[in-house]
N, C-alpha and C. Protein backbone atom coordinates (compact mmCIF):
# COMPACT_ATOMS: atom_id res chain seq x y z
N UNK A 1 29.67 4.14 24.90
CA UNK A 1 29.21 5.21 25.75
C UNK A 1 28.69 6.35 24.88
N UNK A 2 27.62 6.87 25.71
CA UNK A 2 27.15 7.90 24.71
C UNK A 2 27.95 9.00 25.01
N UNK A 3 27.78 9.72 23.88
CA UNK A 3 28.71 11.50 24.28
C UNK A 3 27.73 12.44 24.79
N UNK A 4 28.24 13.35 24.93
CA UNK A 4 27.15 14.77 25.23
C UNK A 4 26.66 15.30 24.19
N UNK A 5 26.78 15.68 23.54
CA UNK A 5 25.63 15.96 22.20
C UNK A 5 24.91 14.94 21.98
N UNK A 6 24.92 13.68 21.49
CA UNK A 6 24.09 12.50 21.25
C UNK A 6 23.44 12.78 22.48
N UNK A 7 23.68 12.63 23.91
CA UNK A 7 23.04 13.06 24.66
C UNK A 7 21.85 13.93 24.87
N UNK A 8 22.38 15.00 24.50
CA UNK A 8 21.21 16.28 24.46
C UNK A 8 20.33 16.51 23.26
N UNK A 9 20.92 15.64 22.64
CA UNK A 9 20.04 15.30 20.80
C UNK A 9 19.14 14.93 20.98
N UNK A 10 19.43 13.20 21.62
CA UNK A 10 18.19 12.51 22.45
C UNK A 10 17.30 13.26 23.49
N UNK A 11 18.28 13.72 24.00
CA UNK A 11 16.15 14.59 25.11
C UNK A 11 16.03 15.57 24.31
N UNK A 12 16.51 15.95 23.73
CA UNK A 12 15.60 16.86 22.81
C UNK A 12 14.65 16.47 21.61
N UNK A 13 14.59 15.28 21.41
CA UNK A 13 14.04 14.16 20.59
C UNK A 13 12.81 13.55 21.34
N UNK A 14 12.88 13.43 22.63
CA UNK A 14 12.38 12.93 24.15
C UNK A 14 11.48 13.94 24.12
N UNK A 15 11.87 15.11 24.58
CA UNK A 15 10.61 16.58 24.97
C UNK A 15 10.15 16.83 23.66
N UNK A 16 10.51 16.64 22.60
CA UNK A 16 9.19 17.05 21.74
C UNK A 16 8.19 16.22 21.13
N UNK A 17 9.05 14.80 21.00
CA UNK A 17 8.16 13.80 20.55
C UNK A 17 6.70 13.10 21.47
N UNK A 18 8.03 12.88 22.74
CA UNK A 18 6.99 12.30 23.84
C UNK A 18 5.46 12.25 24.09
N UNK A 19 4.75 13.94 23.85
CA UNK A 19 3.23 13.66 23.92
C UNK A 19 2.85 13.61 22.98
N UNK A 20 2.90 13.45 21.90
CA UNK A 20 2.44 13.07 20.54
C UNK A 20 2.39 11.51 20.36
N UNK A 21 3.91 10.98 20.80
CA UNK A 21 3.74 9.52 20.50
C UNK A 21 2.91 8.47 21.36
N UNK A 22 2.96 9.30 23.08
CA UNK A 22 1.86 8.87 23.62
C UNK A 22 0.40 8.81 23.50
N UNK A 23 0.20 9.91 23.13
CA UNK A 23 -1.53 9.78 22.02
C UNK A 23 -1.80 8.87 21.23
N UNK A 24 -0.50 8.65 20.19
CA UNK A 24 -0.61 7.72 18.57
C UNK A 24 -0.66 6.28 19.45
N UNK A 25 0.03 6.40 20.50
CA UNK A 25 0.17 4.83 21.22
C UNK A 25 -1.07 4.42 22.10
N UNK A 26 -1.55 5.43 23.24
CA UNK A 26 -2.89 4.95 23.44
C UNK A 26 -3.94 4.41 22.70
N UNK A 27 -4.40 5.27 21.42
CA UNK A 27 -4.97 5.27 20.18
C UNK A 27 -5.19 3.86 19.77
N UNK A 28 -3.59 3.31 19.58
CA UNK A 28 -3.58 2.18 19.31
C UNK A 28 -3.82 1.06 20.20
N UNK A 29 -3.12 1.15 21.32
CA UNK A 29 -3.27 0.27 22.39
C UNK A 29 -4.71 0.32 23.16
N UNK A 30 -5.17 1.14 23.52
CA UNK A 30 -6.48 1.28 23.93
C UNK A 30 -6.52 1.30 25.35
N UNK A 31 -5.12 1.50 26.06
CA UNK A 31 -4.39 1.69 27.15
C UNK A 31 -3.96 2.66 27.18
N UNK A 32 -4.12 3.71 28.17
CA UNK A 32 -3.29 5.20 28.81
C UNK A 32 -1.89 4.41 29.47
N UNK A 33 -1.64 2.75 30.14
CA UNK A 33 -0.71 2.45 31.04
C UNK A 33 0.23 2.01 29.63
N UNK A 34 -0.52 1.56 28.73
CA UNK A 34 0.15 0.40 27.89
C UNK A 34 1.32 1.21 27.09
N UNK A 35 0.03 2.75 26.91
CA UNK A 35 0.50 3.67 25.84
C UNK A 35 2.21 4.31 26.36
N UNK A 36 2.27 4.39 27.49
CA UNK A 36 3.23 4.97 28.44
C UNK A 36 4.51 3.85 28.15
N UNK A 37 4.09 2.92 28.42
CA UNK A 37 5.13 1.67 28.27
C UNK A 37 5.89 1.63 26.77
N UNK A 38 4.66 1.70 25.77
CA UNK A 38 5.08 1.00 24.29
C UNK A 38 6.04 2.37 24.11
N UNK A 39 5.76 3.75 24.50
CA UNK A 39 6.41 5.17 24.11
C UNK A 39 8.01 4.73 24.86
N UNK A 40 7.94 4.26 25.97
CA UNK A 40 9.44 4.18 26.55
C UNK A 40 10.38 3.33 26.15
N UNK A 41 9.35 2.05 25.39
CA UNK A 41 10.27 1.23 24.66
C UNK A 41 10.86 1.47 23.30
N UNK A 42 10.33 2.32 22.82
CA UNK A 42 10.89 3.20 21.64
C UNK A 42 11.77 3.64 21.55
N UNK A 43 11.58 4.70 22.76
CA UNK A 43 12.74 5.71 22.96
C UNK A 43 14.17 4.84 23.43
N UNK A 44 13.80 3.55 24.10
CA UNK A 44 15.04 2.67 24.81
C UNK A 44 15.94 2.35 23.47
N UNK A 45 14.92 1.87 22.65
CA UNK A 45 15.29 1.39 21.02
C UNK A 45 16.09 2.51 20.34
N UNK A 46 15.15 3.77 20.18
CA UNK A 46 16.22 4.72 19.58
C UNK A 46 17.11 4.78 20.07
N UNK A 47 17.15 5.10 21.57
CA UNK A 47 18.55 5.52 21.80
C UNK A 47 19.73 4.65 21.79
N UNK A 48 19.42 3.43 21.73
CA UNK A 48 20.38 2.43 21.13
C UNK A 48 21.05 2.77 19.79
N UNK A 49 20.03 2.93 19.18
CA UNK A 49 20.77 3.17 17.36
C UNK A 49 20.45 4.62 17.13
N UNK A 50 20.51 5.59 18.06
CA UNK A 50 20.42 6.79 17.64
C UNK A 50 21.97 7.44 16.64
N UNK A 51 23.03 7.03 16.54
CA UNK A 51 23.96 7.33 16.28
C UNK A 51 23.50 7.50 14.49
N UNK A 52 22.52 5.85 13.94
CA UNK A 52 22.47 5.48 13.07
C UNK A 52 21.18 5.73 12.21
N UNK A 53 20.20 6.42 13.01
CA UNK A 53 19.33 7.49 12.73
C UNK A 53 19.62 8.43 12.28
N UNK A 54 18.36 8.51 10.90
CA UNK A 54 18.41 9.75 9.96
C UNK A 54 17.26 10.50 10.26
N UNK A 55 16.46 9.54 10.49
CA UNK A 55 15.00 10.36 10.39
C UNK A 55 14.52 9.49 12.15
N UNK A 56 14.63 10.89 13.38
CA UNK A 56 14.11 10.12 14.10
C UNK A 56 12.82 10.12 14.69
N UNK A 57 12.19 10.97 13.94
CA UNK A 57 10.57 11.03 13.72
C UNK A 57 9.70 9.84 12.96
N UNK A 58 10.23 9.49 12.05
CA UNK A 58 10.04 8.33 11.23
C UNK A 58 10.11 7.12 12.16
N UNK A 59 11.12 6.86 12.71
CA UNK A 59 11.74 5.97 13.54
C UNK A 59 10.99 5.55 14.47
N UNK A 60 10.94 6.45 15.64
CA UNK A 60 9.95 6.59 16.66
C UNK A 60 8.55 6.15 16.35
N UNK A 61 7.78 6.86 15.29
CA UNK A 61 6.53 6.54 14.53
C UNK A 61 6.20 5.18 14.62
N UNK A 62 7.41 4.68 13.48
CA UNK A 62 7.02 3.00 12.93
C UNK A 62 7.83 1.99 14.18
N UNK A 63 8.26 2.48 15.30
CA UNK A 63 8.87 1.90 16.62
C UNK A 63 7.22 1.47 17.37
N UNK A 64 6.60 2.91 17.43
CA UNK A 64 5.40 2.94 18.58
C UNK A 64 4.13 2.16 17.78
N UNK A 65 4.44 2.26 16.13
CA UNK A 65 3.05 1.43 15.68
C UNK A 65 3.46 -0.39 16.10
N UNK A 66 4.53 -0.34 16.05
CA UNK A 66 5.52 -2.02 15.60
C UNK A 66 4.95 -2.36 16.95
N UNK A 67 5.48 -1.74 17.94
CA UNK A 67 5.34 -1.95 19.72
C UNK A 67 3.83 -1.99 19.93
N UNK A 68 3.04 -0.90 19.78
CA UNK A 68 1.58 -0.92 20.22
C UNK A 68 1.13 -1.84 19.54
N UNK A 69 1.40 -2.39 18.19
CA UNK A 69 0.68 -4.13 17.53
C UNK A 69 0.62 -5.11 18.76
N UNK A 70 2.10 -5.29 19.10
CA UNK A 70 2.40 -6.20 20.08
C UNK A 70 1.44 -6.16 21.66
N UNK A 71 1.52 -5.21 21.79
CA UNK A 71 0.91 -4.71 23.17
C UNK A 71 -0.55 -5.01 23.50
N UNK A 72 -0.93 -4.47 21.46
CA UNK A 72 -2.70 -4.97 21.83
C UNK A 72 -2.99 -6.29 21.66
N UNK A 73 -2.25 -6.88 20.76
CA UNK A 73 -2.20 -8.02 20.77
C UNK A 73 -2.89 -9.11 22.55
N UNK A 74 -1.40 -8.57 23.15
CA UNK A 74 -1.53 -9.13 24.32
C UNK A 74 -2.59 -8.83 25.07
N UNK A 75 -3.03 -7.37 24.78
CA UNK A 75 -3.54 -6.79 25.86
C UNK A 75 -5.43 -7.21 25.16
N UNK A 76 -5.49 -7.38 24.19
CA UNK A 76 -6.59 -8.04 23.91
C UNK A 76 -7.00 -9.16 24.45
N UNK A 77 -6.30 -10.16 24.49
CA UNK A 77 -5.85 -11.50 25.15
C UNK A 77 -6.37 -11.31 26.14
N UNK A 78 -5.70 -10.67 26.97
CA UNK A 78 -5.95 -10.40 28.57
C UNK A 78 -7.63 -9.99 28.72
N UNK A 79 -7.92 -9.52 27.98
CA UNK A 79 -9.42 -8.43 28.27
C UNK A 79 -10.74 -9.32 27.30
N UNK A 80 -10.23 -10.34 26.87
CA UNK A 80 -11.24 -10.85 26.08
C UNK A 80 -12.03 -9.76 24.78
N UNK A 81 -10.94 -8.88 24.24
CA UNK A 81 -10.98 -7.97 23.35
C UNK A 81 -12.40 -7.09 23.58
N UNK A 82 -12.27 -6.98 25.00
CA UNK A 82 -12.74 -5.86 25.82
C UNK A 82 -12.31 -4.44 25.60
N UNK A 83 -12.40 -3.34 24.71
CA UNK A 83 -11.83 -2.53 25.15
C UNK A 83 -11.84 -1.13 26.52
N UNK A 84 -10.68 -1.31 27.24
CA UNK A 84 -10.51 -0.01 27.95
C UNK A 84 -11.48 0.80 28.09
N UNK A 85 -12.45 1.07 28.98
CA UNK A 85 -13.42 2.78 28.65
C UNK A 85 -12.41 3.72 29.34
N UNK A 86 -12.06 4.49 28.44
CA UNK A 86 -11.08 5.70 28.69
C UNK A 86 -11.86 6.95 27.88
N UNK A 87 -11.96 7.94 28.90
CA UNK A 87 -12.68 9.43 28.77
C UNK A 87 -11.43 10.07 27.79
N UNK A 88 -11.66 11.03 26.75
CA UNK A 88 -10.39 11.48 25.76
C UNK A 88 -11.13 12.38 25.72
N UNK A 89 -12.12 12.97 25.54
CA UNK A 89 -12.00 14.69 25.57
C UNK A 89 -13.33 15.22 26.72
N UNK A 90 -14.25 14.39 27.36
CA UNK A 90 -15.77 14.53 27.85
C UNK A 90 -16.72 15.43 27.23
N UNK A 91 -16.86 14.74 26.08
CA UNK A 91 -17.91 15.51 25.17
C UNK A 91 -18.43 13.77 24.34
N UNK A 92 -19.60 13.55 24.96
CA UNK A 92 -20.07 12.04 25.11
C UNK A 92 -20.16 11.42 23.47
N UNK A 93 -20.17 12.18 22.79
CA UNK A 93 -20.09 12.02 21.11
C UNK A 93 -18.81 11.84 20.16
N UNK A 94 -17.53 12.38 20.91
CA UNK A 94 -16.93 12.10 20.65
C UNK A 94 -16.16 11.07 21.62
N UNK A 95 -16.14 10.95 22.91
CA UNK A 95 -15.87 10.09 23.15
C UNK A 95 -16.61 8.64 23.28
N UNK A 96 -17.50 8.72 22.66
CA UNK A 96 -18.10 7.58 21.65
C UNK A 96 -17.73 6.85 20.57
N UNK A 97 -17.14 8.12 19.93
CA UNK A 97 -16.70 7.63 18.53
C UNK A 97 -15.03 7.22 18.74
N UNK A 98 -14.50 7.32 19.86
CA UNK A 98 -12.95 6.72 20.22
C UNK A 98 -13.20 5.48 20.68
N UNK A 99 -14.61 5.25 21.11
CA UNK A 99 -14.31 3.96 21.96
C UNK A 99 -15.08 2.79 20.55
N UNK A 100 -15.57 3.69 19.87
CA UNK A 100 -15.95 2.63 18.53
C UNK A 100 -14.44 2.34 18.31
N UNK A 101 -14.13 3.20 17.84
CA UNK A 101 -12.36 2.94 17.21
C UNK A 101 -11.46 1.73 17.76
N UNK A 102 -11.64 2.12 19.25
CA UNK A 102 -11.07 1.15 20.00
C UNK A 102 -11.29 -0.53 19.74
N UNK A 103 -12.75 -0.34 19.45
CA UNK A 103 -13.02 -1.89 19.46
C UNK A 103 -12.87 -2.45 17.66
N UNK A 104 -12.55 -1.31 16.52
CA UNK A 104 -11.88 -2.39 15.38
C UNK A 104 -11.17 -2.97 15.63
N UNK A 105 -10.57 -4.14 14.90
CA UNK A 105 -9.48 -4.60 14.50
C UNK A 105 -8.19 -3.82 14.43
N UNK A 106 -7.06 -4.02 14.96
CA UNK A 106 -5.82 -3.20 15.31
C UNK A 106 -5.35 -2.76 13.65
N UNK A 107 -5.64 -3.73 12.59
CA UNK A 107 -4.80 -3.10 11.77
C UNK A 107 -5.94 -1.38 10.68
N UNK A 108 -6.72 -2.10 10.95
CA UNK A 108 -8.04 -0.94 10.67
C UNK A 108 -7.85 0.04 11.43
N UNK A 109 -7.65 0.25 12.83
CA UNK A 109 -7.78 1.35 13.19
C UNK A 109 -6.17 1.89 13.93
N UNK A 110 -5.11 1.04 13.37
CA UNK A 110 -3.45 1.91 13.12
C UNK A 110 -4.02 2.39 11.53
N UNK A 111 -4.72 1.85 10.62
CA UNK A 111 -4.70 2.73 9.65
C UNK A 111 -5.68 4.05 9.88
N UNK A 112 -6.76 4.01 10.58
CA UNK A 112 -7.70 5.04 10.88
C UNK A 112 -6.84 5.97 11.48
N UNK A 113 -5.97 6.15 12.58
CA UNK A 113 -5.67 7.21 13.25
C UNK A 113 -4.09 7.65 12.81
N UNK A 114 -3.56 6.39 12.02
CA UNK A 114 -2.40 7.43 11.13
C UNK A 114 -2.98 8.17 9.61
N UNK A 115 -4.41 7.66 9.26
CA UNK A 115 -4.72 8.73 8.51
C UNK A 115 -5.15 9.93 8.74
N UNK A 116 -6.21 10.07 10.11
CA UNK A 116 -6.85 11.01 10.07
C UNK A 116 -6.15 11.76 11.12
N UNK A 117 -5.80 11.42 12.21
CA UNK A 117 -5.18 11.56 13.19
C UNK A 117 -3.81 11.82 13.13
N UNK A 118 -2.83 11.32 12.80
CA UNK A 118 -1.31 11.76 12.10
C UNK A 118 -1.55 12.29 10.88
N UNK A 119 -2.37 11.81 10.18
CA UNK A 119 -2.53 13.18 9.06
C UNK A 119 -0.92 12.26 8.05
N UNK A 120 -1.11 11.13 8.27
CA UNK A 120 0.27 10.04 7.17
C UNK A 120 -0.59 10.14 5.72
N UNK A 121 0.14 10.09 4.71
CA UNK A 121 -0.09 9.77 3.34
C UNK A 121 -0.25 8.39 3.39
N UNK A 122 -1.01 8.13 2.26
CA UNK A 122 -1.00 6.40 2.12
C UNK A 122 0.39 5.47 2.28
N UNK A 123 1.33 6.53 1.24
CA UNK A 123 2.81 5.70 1.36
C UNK A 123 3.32 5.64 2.65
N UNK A 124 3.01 6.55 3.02
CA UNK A 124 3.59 6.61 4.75
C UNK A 124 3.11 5.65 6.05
N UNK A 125 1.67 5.48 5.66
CA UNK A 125 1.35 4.35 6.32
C UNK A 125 1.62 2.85 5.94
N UNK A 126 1.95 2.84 4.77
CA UNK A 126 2.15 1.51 4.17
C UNK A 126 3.44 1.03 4.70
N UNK A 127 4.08 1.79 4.96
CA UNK A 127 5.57 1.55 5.17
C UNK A 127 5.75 1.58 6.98
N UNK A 128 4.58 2.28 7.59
CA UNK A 128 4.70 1.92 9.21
C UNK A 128 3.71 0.61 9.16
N UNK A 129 2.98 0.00 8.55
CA UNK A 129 2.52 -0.94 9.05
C UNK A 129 2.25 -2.29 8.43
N UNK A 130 4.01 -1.83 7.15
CA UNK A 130 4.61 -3.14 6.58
C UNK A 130 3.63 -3.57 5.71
N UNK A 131 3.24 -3.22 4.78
CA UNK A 131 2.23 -3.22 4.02
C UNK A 131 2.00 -2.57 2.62
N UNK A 132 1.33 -3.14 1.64
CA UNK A 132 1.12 -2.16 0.30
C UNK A 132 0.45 -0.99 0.35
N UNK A 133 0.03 -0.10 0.04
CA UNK A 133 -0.50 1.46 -0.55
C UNK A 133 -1.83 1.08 -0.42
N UNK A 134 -2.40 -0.57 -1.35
CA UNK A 134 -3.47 -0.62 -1.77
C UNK A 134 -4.25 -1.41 -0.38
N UNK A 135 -3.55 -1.74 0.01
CA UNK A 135 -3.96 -2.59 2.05
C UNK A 135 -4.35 -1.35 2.16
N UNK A 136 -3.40 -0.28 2.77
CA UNK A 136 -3.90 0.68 3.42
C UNK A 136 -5.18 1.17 2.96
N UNK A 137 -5.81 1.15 1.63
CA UNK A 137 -6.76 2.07 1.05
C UNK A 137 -7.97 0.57 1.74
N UNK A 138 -7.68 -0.40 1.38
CA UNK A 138 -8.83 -1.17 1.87
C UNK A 138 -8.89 -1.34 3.28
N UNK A 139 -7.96 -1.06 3.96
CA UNK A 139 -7.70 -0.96 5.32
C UNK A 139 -8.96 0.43 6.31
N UNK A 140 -8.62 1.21 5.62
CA UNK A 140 -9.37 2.67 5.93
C UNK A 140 -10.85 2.53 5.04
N UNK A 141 -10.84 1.95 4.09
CA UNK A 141 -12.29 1.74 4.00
C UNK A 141 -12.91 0.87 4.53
N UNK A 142 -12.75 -0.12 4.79
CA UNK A 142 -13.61 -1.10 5.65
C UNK A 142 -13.66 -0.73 7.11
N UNK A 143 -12.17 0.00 7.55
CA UNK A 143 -12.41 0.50 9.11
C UNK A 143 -13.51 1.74 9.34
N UNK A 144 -13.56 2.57 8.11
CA UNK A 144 -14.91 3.79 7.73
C UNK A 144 -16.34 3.06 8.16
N UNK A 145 -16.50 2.23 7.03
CA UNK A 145 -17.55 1.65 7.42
C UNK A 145 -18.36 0.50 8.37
N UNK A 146 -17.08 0.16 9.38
CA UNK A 146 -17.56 -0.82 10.31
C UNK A 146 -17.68 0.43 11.21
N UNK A 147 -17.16 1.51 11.21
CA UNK A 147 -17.58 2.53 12.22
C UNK A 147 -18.97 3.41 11.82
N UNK A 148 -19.16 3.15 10.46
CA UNK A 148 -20.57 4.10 10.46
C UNK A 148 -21.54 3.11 11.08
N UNK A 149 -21.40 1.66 10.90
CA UNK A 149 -22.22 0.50 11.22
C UNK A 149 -22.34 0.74 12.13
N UNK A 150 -21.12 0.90 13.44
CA UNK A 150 -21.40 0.91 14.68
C UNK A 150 -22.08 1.95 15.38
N UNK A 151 -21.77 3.11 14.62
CA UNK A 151 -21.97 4.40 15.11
C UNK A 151 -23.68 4.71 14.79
N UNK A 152 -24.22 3.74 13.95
CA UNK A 152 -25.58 3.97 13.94
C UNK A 152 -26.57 4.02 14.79
């Protein structure tokens, strides 16, 4: 059973993380429904081993990248790696350049938007998406330039 502090630890972990990780999760998923889902299964996860959490920013992070893999996975499947047209800010140039994003390859563009977008160090991404330093660097360059390709 949980106690009352672990309790109030967790929603307080809940209200500040929540719209942030839903962004990093749409991002990835290419789903506003999916993004909602992969964020709740996180939080189900933390709060299981929240006792045993140090870092639950970290946690959450490499929870919602681990989960949204899975999600697009499927959800590619389903759509014939169709992606989603979802409006993100209505300014037709940039929401151009999200829906390029959308259609890399999942591991290209979890590295595109935890670099530019989370603003992660190389080590930091290497370690949410189980991977070397030097993946990530070829990861973000080839996802750079299949987007200038597209974006031409």
């Amino acid at each position: 059973m949980i106690d009352i502090e672990e309790r109030e630890a967790t929603d307080e972990v809940y209200r500040r993380l929540r719209p942030a990780l839903v962004r990093l999760a749409n991002l990835l998923t290419g789903s506003e429904t999916a993004a909602e889902d992969v964020v709740q299964d996180a939080f189900v996860g933390y709060q299981r081993n929240a006792g045993h959490v140090t870092n639950p920013d970290g946690y959450l992070r490499v929870s919602v990248v681990n989960l949204a893999r899975t999600t697009h996975r499927r959800l590619s499947r389903e759509r014939g790696r169709r992606a989603e047209a979802v409006t993100v800010t209505h300014i037709p140039e940039l929401d151009e350049t999200w829906a390029a994003l959308r259609r890399l390859p999942y591991r290209q563009r979890a590295a595109l938007v935890l670099r530019f977008y989370e603003d992660m160090s190389e080590a930091d991404i290497a370690a949410a998406l189980d991977c070397r330093p030097g993946t990530v660097k070829s990861l973000v360059h080839r996802g750079l330039a299949h987007l200038k390709e597209t974006m031409r």
